[in-house]
C-alpha atoms as a PDB file:
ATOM      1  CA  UNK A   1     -82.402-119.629-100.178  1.00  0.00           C
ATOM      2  CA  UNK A   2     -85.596-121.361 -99.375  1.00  0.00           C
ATOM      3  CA  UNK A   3     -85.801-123.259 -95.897  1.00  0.00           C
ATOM      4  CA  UNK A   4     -89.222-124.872 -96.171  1.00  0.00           C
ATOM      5  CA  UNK A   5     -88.762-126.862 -92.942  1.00  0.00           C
ATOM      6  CA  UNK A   6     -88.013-123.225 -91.573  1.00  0.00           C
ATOM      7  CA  UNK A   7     -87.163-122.871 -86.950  1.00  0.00           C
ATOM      8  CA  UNK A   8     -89.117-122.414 -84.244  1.00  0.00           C
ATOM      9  CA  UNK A   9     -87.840-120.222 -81.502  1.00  0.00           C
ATOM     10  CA  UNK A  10     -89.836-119.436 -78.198  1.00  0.00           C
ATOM     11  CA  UNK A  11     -88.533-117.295 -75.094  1.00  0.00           C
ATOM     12  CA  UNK A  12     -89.286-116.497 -71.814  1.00  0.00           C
ATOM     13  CA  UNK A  13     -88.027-114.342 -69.475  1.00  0.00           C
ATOM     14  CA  UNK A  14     -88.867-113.108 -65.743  1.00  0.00           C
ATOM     15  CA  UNK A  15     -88.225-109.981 -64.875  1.00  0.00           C
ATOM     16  CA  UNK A  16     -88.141-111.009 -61.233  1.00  0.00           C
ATOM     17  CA  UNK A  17     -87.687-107.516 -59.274  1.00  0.00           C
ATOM     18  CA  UNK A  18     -90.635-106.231 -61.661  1.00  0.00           C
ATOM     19  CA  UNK A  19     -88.914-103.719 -63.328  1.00  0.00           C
ATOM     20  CA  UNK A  20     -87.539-103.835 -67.153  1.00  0.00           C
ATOM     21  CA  UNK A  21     -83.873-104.643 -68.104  1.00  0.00           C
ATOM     22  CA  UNK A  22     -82.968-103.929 -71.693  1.00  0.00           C
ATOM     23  CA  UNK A  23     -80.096-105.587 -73.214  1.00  0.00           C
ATOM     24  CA  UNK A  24     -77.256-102.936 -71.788  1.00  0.00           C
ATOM     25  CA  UNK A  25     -74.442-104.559 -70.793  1.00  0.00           C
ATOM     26  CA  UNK A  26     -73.562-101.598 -68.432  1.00  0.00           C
ATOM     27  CA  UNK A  27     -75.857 -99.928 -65.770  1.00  0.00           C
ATOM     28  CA  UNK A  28     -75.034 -96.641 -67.114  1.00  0.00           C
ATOM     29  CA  UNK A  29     -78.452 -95.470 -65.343  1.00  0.00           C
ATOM     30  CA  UNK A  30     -77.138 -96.169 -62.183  1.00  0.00           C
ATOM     31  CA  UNK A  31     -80.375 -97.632 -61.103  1.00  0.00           C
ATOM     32  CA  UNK A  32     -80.875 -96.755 -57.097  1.00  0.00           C
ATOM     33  CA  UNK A  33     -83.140 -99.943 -57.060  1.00  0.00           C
ATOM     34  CA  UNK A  34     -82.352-103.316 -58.755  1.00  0.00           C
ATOM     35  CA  UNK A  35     -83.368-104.972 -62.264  1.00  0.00           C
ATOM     36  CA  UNK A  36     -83.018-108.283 -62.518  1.00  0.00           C
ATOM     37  CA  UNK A  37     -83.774-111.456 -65.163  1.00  0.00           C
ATOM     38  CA  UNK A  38     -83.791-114.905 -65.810  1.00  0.00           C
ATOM     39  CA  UNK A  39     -84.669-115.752 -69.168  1.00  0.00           C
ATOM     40  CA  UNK A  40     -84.820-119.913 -71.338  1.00  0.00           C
ATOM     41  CA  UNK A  41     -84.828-119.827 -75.137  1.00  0.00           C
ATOM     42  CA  UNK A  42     -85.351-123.215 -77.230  1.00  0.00           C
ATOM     43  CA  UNK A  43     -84.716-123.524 -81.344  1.00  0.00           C
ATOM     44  CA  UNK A  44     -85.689-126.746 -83.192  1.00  0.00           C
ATOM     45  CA  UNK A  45     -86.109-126.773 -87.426  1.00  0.00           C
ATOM     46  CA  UNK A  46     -84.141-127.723 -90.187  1.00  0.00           C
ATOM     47  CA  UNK A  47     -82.359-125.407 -92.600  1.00  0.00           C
ATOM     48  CA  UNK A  48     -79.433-124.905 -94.751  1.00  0.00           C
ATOM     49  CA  UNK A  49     -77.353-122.682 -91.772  1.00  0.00           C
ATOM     50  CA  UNK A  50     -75.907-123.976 -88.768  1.00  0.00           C
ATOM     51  CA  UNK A  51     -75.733-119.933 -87.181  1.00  0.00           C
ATOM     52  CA  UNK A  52     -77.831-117.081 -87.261  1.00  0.00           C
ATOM     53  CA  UNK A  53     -77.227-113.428 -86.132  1.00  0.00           C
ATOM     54  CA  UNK A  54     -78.679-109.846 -86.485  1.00  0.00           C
ATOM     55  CA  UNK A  55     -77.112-110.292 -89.958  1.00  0.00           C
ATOM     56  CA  UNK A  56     -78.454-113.472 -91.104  1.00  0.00           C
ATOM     57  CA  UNK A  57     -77.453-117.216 -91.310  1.00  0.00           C
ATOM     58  CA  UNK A  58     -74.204-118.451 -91.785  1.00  0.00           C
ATOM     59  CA  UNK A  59     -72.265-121.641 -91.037  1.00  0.00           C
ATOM     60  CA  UNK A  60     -70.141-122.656 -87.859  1.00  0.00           C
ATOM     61  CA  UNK A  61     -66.419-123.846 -88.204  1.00  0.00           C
ATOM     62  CA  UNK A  62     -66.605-126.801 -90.196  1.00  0.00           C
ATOM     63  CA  UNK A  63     -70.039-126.891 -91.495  1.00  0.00           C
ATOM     64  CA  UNK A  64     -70.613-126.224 -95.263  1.00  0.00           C
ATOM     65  CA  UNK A  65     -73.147-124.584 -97.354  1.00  0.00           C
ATOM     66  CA  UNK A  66     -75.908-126.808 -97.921  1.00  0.00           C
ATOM     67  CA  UNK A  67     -79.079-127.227 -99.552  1.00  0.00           C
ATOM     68  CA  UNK A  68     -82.358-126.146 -97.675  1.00  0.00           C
ATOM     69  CA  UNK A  69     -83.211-128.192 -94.785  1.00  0.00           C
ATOM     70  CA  UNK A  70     -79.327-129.828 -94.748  1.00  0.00           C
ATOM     71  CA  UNK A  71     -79.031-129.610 -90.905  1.00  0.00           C
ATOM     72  CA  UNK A  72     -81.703-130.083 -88.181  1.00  0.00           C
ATOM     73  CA  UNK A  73     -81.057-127.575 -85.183  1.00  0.00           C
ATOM     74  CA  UNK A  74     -82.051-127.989 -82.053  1.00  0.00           C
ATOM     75  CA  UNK A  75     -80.675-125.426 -79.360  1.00  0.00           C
ATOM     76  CA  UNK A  76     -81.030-124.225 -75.525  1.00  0.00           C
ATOM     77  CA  UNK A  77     -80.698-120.987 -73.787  1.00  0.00           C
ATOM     78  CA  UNK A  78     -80.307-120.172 -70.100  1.00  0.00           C
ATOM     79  CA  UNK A  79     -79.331-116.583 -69.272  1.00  0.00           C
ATOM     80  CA  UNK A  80     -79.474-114.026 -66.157  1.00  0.00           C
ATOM     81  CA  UNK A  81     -78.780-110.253 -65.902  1.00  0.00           C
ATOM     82  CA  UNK A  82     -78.745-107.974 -63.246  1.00  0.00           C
ATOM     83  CA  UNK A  83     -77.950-104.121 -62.786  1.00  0.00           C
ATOM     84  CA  UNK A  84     -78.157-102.254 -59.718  1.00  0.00           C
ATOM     85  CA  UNK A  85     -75.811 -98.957 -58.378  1.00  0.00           C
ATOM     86  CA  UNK A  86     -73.286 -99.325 -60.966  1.00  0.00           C
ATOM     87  CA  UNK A  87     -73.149-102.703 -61.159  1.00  0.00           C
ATOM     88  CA  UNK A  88     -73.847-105.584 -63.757  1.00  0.00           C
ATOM     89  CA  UNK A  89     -74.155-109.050 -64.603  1.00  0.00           C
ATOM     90  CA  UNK A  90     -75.292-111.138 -66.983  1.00  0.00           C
ATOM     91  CA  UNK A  91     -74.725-114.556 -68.084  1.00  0.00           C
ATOM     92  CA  UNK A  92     -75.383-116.938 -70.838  1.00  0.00           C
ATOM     93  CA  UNK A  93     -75.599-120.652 -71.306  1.00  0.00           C
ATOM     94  CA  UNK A  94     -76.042-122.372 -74.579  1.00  0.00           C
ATOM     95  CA  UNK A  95     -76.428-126.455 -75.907  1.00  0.00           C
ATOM     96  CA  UNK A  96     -76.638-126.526 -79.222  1.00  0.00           C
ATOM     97  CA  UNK A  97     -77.093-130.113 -81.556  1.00  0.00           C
ATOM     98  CA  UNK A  98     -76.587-130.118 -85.426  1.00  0.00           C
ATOM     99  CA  UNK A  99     -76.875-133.055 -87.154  1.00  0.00           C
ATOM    100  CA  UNK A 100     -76.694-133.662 -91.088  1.00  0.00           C
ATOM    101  CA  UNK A 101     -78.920-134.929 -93.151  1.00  0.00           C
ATOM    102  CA  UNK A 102     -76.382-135.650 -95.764  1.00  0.00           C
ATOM    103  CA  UNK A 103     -73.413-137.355 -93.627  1.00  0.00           C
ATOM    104  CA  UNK A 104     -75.591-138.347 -90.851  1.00  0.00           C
ATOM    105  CA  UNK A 105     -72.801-136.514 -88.801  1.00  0.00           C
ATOM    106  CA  UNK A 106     -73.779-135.483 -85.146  1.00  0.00           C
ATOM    107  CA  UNK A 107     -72.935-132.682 -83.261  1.00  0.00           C
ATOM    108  CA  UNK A 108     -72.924-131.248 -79.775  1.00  0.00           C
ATOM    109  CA  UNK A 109     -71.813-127.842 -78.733  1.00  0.00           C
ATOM    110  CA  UNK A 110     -71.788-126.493 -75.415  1.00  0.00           C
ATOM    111  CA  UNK A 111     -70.568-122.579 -74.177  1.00  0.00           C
ATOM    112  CA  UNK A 112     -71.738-119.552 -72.802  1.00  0.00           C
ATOM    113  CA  UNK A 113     -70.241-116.677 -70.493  1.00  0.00           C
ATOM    114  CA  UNK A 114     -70.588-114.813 -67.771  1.00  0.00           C
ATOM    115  CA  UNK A 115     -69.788-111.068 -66.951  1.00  0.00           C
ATOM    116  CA  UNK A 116     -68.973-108.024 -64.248  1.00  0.00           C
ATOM    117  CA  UNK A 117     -69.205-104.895 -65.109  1.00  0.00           C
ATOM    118  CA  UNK A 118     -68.895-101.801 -62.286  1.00  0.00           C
ATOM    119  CA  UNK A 119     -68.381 -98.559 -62.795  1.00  0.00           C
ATOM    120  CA  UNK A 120     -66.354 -97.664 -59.449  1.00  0.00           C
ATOM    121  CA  UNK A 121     -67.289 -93.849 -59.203  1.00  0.00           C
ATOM    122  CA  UNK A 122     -70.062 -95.390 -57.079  1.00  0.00           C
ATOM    123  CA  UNK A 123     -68.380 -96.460 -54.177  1.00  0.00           C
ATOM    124  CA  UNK A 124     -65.201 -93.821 -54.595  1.00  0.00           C
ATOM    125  CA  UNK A 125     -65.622 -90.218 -55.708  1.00  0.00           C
ATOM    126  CA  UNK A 126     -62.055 -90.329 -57.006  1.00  0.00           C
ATOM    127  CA  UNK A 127     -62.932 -92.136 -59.935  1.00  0.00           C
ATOM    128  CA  UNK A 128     -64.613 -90.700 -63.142  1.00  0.00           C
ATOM    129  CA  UNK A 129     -68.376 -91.246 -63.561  1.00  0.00           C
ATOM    130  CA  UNK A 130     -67.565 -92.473 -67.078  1.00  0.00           C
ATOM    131  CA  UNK A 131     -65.122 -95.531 -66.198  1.00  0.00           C
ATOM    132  CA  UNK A 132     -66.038 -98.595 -66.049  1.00  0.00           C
ATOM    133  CA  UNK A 133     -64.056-102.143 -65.342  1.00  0.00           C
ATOM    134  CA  UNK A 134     -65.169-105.385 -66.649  1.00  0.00           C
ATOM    135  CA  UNK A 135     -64.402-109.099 -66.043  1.00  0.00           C
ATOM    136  CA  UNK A 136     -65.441-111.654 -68.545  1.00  0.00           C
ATOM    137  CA  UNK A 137     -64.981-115.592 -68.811  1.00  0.00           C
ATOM    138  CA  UNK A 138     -65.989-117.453 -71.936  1.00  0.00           C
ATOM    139  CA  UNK A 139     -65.873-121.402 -72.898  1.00  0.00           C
ATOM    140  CA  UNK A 140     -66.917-123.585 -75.789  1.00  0.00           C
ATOM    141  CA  UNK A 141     -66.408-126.887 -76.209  1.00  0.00           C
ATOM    142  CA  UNK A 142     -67.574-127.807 -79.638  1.00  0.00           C
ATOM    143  CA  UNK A 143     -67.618-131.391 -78.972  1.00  0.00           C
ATOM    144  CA  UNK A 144     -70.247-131.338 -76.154  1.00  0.00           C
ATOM    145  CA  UNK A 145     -67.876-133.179 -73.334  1.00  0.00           C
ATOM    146  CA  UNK A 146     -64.787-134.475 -75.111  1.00  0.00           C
ATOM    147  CA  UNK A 147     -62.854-132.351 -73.482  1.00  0.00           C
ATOM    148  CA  UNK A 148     -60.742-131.550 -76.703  1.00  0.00           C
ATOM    149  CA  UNK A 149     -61.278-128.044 -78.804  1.00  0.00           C
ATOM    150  CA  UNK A 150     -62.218-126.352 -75.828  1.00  0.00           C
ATOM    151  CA  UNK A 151     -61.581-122.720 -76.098  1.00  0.00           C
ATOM    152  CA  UNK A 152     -61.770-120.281 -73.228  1.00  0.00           C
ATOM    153  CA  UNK A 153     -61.316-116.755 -72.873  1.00  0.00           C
ATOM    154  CA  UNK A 154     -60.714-114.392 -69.607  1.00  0.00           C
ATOM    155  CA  UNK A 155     -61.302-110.425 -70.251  1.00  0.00           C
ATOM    156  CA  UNK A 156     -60.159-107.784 -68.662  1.00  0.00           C
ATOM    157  CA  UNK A 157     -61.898-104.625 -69.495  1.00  0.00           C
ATOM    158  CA  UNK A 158     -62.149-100.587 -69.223  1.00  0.00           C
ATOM    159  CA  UNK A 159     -64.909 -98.952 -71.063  1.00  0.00           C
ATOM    160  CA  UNK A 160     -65.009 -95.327 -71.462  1.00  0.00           C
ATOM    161  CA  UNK A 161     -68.756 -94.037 -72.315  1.00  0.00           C
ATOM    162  CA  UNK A 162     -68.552 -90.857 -74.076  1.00  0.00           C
ATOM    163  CA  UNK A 163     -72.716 -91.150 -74.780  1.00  0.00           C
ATOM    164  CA  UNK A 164     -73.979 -94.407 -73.543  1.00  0.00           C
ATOM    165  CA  UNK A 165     -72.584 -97.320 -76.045  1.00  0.00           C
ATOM    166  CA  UNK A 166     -72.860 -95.507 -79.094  1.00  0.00           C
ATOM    167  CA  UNK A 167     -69.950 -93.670 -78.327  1.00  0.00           C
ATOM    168  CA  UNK A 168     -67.338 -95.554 -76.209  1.00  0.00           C
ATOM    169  CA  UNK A 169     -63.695 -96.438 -75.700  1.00  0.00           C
ATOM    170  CA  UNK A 170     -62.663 -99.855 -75.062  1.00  0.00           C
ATOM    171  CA  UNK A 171     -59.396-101.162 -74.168  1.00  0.00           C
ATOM    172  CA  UNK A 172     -58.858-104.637 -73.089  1.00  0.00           C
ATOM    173  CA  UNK A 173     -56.862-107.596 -72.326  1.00  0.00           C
ATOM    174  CA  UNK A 174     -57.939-111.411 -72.924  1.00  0.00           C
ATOM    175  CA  UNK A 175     -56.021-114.611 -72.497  1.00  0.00           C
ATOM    176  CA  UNK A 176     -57.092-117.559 -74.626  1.00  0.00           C
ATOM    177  CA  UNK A 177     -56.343-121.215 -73.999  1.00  0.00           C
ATOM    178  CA  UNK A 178     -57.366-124.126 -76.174  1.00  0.00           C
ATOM    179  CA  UNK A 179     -57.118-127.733 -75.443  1.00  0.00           C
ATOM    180  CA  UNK A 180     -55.946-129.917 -78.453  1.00  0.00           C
ATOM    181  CA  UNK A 181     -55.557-133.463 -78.780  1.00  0.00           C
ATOM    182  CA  UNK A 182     -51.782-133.173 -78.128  1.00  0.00           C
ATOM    183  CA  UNK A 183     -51.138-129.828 -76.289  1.00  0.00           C
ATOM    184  CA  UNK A 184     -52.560-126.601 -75.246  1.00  0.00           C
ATOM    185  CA  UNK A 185     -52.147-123.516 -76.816  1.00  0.00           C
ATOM    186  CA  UNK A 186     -52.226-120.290 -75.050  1.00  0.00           C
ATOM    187  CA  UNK A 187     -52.730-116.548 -76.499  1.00  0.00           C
ATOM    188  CA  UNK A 188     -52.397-113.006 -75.453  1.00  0.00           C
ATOM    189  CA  UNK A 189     -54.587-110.449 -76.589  1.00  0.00           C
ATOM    190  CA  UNK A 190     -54.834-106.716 -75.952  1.00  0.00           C
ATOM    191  CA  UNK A 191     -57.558-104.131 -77.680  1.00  0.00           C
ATOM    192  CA  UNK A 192     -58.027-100.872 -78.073  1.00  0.00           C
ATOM    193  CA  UNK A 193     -61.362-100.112 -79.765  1.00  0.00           C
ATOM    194  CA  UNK A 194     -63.067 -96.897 -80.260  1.00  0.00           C
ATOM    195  CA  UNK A 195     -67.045 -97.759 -81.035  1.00  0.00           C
ATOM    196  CA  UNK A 196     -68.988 -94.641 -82.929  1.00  0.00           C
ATOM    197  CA  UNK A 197     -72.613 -95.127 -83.781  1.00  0.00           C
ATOM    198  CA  UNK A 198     -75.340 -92.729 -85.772  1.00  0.00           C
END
């Protein structure tokens, strides 16, 4: 599992109301003044996976497993966030190009997403301090601009924080359309997930 060619990844983000915002999702402080970002991220190397996580590299539909240095990389981030009185945001962009070093094969992929999160106990004293709603819209198109394989997803979401998120309920609905070369195919989804961490 060598990747001699190995990726370069730099960052950058503004924390442009000078105060910290961690990678929440939620503004379960309730901040009483804002937090804001705006962060870019750029990738460029060669190696053998065409997707990395927390858990390591793997491949994208309809890459294989190559040999080190198989597939050049070369990616782009854009992302905002913002928290303030019960309310979030955040938002990420991503262009991502693969190409092969085998089949000479290019490829452009293009998605991100953008979510609202607000916990409503904030505005009306009815509601309980540990519900909140969410909104969420997600596309890729992993053609870059085809306009065929384009998969996008609308969420609705409660959360239900029993201790912060290592302890939450989650129940949710989502919608998924995908454009195809001759039709498009739509999909109902609906989730009930109880998350438990130590």
């Amino acid at each position: 599992m060598d990747d001699a060619g190995g990726l370069w990844m730099g960052r950058y983000q503004w924390n442009f109301t000078k105060r910290v915002l961690g990678f929440s999702q939620s503004d379960l402080e309730r901040r009483d003044k804002p937090a804001g970002s705006v962060a870019i991220a750029a990738v460029s190397g060669e190696s053998m996976y065409t997707q990395f996580s927390g858990a390591g590299g793997g491949q994208l539909p309809g890459f294989e497993n190559g040999q080190s240095d198989r597939y050049r990389i070369r990616q782009a981030l854009f992302e905002t966030a913002w928290q303030y009185r019960g309310f979030s945001w955040q938002q990420e962009l991503h262009w991502k190009k693969i190409t092969d070093s085998v089949t000479n094969v290019e490829q452009k992929i293009v998605g991100g997403y953008a979510q609202a999160g607000m916990f409503f106990s904030e505005l009306w004293g009815v509601v309980p301090e540990p519900l909140e709603f969410a909104l969420r819209f997600a596309v890729v198109d992993p053609d870059g601009g085809d306009n065929e394989g384009i998969e996008r997803e609308s969420i609705l979401a409660a959360n239900w924080f029993f201790k912060g998120h290592r302890n939450k309920l989650t129940a949710d609905i989502s919608r998924i359309r995908r454009r195809e070369v001759a039709d498009n195919e739509t999909e109902t989804r609906v989730r009930l997930q109880w998350d438990v961490s130590f």
